[in-house]
N, C-alpha and C. Protein backbone atom coordinates (compact mmCIF):
# COMPACT_ATOMS: atom_id res chain seq x y z
N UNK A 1 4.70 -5.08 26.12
CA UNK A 1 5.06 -5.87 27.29
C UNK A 1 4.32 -7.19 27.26
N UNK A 2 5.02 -8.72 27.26
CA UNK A 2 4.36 -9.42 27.88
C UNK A 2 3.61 -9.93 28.98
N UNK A 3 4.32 -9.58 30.06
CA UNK A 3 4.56 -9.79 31.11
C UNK A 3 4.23 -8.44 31.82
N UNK A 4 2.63 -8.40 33.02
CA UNK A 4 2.64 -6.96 33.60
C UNK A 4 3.65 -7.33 34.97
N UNK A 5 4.91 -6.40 34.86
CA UNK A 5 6.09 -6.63 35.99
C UNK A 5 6.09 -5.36 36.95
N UNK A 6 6.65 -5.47 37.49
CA UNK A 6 6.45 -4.56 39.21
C UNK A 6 7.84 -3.46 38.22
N UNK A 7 7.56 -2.35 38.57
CA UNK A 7 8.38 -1.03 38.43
C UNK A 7 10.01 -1.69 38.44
N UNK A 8 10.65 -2.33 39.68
CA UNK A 8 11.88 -2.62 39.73
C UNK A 8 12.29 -3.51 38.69
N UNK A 9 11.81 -4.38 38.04
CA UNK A 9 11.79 -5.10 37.18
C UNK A 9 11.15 -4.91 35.85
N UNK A 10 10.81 -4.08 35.80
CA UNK A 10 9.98 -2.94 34.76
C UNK A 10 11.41 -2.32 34.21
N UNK A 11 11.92 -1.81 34.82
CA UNK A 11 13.26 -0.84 34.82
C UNK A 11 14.38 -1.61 33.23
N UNK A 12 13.91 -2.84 33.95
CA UNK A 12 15.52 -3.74 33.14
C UNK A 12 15.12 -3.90 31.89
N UNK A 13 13.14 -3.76 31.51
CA UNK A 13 13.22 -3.93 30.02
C UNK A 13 13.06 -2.35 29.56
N UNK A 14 12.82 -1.69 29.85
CA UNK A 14 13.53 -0.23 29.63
C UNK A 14 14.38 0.17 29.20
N UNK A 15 15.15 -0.45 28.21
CA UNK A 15 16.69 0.39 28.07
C UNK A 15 16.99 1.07 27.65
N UNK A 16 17.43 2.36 27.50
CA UNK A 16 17.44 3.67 26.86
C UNK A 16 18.39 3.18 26.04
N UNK A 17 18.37 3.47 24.43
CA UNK A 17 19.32 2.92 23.09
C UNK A 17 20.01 3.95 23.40
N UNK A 18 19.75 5.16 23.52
CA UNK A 18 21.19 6.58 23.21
C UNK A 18 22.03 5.80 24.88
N UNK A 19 21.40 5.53 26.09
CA UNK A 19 22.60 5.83 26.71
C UNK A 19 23.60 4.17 26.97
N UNK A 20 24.49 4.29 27.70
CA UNK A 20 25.13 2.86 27.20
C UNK A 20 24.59 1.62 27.66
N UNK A 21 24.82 0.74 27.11
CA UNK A 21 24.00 -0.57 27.63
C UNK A 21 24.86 -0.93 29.10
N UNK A 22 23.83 -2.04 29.59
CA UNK A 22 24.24 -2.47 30.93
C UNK A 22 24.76 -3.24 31.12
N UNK A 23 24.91 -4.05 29.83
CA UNK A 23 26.02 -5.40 29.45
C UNK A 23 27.22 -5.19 29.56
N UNK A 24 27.55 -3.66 29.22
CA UNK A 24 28.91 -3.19 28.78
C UNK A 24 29.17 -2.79 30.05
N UNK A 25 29.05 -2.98 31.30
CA UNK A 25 29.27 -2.84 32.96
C UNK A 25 28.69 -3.75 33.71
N UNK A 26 28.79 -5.04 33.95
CA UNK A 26 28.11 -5.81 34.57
C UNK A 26 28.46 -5.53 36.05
N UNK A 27 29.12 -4.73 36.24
CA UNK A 27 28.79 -4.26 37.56
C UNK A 27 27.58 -3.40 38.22
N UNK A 28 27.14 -2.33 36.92
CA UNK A 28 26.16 -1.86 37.20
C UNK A 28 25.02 -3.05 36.89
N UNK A 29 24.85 -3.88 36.29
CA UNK A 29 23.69 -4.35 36.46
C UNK A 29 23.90 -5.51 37.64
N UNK A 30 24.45 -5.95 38.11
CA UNK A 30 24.83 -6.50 39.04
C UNK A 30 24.03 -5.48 40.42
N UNK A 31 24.53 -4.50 40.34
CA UNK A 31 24.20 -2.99 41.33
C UNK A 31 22.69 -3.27 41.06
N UNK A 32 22.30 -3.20 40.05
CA UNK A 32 20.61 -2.68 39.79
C UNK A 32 20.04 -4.11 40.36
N UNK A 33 20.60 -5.16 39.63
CA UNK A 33 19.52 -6.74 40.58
C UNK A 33 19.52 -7.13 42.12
N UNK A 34 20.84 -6.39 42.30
CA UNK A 34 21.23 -6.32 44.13
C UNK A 34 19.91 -5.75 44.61
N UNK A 35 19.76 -4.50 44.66
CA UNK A 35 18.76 -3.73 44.82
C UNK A 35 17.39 -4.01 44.45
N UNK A 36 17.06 -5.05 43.85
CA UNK A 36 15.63 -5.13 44.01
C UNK A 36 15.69 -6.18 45.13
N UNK A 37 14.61 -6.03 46.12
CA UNK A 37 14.72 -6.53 47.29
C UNK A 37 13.39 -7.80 47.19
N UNK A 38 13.47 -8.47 47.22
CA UNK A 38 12.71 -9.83 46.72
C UNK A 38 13.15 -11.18 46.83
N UNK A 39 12.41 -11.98 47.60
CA UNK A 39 13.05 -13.38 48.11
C UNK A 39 13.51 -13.76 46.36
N UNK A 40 14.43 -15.61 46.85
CA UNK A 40 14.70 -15.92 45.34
C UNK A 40 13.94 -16.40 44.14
N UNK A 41 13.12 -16.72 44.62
CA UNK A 41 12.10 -17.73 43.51
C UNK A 41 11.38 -16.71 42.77
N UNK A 42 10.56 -15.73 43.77
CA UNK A 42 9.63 -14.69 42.96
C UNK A 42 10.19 -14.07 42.21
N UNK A 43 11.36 -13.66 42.53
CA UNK A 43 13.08 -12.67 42.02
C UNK A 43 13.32 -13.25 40.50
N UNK A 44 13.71 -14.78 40.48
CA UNK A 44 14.45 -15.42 39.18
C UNK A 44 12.61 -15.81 38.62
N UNK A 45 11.59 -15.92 39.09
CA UNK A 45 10.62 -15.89 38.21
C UNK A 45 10.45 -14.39 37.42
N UNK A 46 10.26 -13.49 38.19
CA UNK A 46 10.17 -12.37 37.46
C UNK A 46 11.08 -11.84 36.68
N UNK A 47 12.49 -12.15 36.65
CA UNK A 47 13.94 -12.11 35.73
C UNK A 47 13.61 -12.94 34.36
N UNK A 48 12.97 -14.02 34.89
CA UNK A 48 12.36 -15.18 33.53
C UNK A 48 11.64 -14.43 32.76
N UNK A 49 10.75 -13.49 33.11
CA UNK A 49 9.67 -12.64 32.59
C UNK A 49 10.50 -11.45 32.02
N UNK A 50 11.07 -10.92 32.77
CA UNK A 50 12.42 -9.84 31.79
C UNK A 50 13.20 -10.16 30.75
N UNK A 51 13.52 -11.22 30.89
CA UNK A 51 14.16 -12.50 29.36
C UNK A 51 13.98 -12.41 28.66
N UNK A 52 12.53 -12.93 28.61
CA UNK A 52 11.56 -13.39 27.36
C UNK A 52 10.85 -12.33 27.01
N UNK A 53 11.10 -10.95 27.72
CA UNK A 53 10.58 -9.89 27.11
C UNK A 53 11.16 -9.36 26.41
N UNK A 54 12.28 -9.18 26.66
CA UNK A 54 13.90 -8.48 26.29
C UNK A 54 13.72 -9.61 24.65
N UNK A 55 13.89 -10.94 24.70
CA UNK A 55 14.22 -11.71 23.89
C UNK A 55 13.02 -11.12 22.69
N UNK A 56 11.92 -11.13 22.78
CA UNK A 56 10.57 -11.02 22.21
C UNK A 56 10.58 -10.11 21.14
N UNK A 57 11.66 -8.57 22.05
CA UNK A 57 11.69 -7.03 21.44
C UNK A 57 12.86 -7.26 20.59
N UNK A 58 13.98 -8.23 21.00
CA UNK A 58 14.89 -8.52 20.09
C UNK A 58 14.23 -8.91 18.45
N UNK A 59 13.76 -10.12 19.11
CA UNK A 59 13.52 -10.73 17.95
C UNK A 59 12.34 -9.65 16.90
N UNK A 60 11.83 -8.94 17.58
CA UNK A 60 10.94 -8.34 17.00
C UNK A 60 11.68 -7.38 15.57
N UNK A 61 12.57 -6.47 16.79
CA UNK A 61 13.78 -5.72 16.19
C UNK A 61 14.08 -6.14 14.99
N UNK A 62 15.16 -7.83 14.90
CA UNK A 62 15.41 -8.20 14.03
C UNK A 62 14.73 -8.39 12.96
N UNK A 63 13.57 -8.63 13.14
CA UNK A 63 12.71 -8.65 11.90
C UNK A 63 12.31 -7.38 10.69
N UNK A 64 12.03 -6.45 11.98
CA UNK A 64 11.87 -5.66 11.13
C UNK A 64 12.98 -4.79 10.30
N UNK A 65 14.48 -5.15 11.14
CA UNK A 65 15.43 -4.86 10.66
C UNK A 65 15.98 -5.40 8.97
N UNK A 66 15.30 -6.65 9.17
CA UNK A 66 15.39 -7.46 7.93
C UNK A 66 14.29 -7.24 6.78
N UNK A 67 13.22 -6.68 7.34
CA UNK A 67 12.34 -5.77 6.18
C UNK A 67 13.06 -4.82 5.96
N UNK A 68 13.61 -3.67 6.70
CA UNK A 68 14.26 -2.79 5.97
C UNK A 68 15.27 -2.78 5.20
N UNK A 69 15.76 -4.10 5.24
CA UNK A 69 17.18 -4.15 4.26
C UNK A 69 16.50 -4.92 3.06
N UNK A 70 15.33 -5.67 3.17
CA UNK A 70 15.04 -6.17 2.03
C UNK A 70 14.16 -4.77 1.45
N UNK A 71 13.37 -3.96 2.04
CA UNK A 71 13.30 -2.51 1.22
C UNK A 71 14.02 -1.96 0.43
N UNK A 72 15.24 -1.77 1.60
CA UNK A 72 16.00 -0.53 0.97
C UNK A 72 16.85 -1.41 -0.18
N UNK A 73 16.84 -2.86 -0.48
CA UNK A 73 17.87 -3.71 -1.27
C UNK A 73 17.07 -3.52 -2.31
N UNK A 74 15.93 -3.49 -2.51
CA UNK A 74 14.86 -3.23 -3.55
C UNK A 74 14.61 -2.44 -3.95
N UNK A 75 15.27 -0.88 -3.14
CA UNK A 75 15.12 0.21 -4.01
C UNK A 75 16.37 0.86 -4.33
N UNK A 76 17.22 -0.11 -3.83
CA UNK A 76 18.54 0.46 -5.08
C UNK A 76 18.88 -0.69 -5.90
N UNK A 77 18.29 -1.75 -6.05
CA UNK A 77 18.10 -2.61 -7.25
C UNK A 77 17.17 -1.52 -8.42
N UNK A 78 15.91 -0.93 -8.38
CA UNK A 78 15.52 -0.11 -8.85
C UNK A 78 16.19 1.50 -9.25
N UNK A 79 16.76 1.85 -8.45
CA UNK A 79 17.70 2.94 -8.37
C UNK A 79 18.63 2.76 -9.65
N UNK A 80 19.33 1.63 -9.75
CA UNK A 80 20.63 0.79 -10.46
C UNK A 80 19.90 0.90 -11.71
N UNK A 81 18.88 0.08 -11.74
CA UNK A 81 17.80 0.19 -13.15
C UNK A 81 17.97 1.23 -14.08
N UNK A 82 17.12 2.34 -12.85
CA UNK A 82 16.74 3.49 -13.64
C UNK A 82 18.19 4.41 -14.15
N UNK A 83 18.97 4.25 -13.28
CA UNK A 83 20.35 4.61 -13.55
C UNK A 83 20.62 4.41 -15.00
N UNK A 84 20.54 2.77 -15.18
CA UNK A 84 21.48 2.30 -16.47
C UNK A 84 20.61 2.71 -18.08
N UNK A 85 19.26 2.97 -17.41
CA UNK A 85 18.32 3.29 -18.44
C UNK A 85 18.55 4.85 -18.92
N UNK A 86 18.98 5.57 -17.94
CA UNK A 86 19.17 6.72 -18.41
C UNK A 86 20.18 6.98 -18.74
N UNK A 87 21.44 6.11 -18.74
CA UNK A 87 22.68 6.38 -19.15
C UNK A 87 22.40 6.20 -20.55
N UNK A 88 21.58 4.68 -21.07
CA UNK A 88 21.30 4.72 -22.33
C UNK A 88 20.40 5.31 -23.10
N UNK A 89 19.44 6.18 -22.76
CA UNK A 89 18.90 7.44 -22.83
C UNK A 89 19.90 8.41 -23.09
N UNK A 90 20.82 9.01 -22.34
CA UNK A 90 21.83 10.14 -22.65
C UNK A 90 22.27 9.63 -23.49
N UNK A 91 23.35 8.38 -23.74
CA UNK A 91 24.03 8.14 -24.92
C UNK A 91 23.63 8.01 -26.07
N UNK A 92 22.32 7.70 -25.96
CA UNK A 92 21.61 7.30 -27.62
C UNK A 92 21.37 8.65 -28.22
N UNK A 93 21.04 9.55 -27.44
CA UNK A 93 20.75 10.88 -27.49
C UNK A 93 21.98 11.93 -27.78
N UNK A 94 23.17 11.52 -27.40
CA UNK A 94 24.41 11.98 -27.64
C UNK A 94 24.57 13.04 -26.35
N UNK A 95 23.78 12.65 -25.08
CA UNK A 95 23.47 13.79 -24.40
C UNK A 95 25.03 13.97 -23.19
N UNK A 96 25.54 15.05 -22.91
CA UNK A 96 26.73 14.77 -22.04
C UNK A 96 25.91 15.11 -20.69
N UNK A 97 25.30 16.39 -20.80
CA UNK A 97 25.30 17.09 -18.96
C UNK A 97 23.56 17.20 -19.86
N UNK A 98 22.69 17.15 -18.25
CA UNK A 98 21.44 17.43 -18.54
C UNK A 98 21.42 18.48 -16.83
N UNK A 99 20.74 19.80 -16.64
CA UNK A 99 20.67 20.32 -15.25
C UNK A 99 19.68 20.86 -15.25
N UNK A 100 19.20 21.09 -13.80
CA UNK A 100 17.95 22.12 -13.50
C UNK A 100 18.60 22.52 -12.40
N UNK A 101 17.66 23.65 -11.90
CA UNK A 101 17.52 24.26 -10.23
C UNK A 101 17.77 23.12 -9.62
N UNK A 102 17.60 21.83 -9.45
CA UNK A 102 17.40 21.00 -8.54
C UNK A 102 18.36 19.71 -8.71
N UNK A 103 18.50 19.38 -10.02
CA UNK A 103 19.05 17.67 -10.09
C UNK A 103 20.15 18.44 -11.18
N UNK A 104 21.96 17.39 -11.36
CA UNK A 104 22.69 17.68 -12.44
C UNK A 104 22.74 16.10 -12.91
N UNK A 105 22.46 16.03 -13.78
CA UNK A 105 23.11 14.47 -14.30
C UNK A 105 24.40 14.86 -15.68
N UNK A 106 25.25 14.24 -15.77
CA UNK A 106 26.08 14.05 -16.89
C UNK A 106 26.96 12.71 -16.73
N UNK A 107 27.45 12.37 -17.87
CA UNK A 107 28.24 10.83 -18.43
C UNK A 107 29.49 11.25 -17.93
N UNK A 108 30.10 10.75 -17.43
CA UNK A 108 31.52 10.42 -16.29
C UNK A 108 32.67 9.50 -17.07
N UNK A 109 33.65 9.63 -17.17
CA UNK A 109 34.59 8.77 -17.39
C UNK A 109 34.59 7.87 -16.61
N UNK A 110 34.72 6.46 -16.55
CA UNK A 110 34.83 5.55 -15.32
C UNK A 110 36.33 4.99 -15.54
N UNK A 111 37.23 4.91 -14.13
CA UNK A 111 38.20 4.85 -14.26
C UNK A 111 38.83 3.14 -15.05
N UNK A 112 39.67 3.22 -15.38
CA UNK A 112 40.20 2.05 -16.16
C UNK A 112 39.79 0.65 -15.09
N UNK A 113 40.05 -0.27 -15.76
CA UNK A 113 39.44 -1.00 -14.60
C UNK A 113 40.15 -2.33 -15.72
N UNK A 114 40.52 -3.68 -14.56
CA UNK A 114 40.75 -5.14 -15.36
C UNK A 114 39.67 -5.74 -15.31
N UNK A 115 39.76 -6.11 -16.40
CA UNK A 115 38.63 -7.67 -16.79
C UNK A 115 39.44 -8.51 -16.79
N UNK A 116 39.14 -9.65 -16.15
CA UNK A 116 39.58 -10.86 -16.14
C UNK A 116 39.00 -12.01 -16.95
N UNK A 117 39.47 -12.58 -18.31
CA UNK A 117 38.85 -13.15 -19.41
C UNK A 117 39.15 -14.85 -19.01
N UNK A 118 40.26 -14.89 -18.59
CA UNK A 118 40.89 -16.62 -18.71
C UNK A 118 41.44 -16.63 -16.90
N UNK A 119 41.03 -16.73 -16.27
CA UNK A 119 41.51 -16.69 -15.03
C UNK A 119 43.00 -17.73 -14.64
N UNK A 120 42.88 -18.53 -15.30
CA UNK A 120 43.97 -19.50 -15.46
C UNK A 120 45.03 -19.56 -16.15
N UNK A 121 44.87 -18.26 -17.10
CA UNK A 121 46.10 -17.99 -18.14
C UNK A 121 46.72 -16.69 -17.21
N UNK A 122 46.21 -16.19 -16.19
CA UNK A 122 46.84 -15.05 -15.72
C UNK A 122 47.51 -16.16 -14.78
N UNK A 123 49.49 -15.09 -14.55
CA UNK A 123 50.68 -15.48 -14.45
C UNK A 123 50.28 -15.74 -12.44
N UNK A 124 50.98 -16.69 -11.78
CA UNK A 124 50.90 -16.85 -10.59
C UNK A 124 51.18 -15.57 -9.82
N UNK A 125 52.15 -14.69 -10.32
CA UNK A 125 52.84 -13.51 -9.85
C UNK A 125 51.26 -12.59 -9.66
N UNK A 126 50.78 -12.59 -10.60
CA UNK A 126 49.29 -11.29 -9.90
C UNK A 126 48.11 -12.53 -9.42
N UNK A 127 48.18 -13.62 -8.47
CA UNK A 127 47.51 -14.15 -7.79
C UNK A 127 47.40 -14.41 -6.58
N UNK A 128 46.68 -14.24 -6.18
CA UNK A 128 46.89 -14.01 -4.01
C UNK A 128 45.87 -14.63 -3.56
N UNK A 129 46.17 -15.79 -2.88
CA UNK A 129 45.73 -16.71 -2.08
C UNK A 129 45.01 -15.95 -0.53
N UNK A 130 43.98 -17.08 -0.08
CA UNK A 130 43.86 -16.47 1.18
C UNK A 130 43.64 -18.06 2.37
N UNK A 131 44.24 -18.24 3.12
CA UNK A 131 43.85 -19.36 4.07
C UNK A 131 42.94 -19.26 5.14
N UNK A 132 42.44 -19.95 5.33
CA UNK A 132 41.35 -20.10 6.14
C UNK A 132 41.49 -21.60 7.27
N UNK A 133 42.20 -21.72 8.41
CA UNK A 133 42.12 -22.70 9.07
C UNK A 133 42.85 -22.11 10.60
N UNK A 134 42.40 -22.97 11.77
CA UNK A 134 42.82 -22.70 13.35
C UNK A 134 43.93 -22.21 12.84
N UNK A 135 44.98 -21.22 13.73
CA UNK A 135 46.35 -20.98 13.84
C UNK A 135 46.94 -22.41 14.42
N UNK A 136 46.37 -23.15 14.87
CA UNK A 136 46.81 -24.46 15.98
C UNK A 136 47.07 -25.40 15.10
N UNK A 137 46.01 -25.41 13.49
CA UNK A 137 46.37 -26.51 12.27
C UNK A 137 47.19 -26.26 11.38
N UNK A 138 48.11 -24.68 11.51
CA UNK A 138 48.98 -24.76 10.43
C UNK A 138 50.22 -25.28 10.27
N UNK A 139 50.46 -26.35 9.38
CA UNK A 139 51.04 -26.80 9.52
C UNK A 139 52.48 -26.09 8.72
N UNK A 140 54.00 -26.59 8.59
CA UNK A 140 54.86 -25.72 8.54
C UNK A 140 54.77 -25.66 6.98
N UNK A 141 54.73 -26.32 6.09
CA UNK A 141 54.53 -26.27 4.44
C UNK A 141 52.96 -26.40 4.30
N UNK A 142 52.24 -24.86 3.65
CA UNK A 142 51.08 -24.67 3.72
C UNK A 142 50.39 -25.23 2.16
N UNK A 143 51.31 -25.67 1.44
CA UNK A 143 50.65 -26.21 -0.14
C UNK A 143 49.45 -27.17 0.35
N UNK A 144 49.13 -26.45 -0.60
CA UNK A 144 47.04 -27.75 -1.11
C UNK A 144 46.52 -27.22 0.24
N UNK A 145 46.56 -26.00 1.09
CA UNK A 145 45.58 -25.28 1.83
C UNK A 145 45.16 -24.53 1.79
N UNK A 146 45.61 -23.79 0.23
CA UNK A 146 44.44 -22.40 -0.46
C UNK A 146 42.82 -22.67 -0.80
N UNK A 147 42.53 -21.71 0.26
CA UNK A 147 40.94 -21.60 0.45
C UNK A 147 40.17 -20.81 -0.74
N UNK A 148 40.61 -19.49 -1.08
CA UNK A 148 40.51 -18.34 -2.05
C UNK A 148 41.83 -18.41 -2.72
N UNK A 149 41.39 -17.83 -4.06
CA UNK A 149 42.10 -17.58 -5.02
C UNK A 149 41.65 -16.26 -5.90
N UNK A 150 42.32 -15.28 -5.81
CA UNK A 150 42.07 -13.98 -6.13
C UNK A 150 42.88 -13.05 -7.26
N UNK A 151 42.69 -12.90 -8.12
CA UNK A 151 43.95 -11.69 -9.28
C UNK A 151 43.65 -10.40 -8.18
N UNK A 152 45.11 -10.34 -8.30
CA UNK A 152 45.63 -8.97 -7.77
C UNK A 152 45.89 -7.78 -8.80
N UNK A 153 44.12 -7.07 -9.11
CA UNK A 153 44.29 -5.87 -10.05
C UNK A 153 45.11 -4.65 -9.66
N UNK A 154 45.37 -4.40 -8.44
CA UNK A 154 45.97 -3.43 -8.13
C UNK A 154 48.04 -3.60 -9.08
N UNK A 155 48.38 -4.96 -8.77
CA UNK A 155 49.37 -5.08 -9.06
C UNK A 155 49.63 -5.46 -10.90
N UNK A 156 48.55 -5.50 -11.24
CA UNK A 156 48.08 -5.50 -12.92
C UNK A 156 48.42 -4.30 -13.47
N UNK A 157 47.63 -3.11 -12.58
CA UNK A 157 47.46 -1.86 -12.98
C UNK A 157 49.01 -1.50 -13.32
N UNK A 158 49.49 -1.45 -11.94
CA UNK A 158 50.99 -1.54 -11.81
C UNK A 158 51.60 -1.69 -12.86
N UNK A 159 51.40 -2.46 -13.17
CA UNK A 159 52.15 -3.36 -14.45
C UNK A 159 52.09 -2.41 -15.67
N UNK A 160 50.98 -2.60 -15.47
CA UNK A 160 50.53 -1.65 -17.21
C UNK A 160 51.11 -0.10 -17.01
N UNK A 161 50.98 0.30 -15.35
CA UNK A 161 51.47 1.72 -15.75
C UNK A 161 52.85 1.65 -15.62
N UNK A 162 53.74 0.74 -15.73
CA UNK A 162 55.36 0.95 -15.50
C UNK A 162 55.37 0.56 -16.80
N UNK A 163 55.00 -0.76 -17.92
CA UNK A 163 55.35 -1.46 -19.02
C UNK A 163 54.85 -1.04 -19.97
N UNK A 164 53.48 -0.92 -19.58
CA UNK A 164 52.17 -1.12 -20.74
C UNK A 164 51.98 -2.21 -21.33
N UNK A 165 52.44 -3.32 -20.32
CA UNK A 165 52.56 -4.59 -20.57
C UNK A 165 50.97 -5.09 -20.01
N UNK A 166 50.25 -5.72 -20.12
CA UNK A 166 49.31 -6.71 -19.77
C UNK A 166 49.37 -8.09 -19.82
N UNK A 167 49.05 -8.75 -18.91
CA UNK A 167 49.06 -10.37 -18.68
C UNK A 167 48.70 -10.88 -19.40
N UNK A 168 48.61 -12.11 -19.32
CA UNK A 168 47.69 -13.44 -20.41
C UNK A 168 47.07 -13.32 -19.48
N UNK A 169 44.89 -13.40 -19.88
CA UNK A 169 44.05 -13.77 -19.64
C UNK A 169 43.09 -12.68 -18.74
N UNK A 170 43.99 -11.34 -19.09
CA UNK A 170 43.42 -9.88 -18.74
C UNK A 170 43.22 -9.09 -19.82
N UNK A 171 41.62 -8.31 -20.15
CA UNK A 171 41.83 -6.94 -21.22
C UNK A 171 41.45 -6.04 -19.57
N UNK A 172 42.02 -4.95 -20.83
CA UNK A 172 42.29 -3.76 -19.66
C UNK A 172 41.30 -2.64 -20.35
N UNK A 173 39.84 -2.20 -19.61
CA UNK A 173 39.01 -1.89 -20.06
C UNK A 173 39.47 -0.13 -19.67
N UNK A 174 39.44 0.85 -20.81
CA UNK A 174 39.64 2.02 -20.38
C UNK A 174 38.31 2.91 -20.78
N UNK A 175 37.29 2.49 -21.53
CA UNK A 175 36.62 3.71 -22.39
C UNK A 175 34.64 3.19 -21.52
N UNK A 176 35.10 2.90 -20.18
CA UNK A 176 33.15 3.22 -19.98
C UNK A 176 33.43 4.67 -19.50
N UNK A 177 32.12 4.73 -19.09
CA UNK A 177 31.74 5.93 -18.73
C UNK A 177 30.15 5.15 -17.74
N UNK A 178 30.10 6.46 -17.32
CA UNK A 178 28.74 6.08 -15.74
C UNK A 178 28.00 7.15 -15.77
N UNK A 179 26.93 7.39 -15.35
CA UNK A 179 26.23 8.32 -14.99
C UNK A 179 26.40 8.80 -13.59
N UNK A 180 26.38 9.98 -13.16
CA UNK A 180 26.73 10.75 -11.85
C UNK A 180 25.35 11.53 -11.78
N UNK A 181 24.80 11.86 -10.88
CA UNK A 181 23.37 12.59 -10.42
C UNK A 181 24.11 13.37 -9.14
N UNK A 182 23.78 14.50 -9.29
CA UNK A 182 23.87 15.56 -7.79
C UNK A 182 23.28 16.67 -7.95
């Protein structure tokens, strides 16, 4: 607490996280500031003091919210590591399944997947645009307002599984494999 505040005003930096906030009914908090009985000045001074307390625990929150994602981003950057190290461990080893009582690891087929080599030699037909501007600025012929530019692998795949045809400026990777742990 910054601020030592009187019980009624005590209340508002209190907020129980499991039950619903008071934002999401401004009638009830409307109800709860009615009820504290206090001329106006002492009233919106001590609300000033609920603010900047409220604001304080926010900001606090956020911070530490942002250590934990830079943690936990750091230990599956490490995770990823040790992963790829042991995949090349099993393979050098010729190893498929390794198990105990406790952990299974084995080498996985990983499903086919496109690489995209020449992005500019693949055909307009597997390319999908995305716009980005007000609904109020579009104007009726949208040329020279592509924001993103994206290959559409799903409709690649397609391709290959009706033809066995592949584009210019796609290989079509079928033979990794991954490591799985459970």
């Amino acid at each position: 607490m910054l601020y030592d505040l009187r019980p009624e005003y005590d209340s508002l930096t209190d907020l129980n996280l499991e039950a619903p906030d008071l934002s999401d009914d401004p009638r009830q908090l409307t109800e709860e500031l009615e009820s504290i009985r206090d001329e106006l000045n002492p009233k919106l001074l001590s609300l000033a003091k609920v603010v900047r307390t409220l604001e304080a625990e926010a900001g606090l929150l956020e911070e530490h919210g942002r250590s934990l994602m830079g943690r936990a981003s750091t230990r599956r950057v490490r995770a990823d590591y040790l992963k790829r190290w042991m995949q090349l461990q099993m393979e050098g080893a010729e190893l498929e399944r390794l198990k105990d009582p406790f952990v299974s690891l084995w080498l996985q087929r990983s499903p086919a997947s496109i690489a995209v080599l020449n992005e500019d030699a693949v055909p307009a037909e597997y390319k999908r645009v995305t716009l980005k501007l007000p609904l109020s600025a579009v104007p009726r012929g949208l040329l020279g307002l592509v924001q993103t530019c994206d290959i559409d692998r799903s409709a690649i795949h397609e391709l290959i599984k009706a033809t066995g045809e592949l584009p210019p400026g796609i290989e079509y990777v079928s033979d990794r494999r991954h490591l799985r742990i459970h």
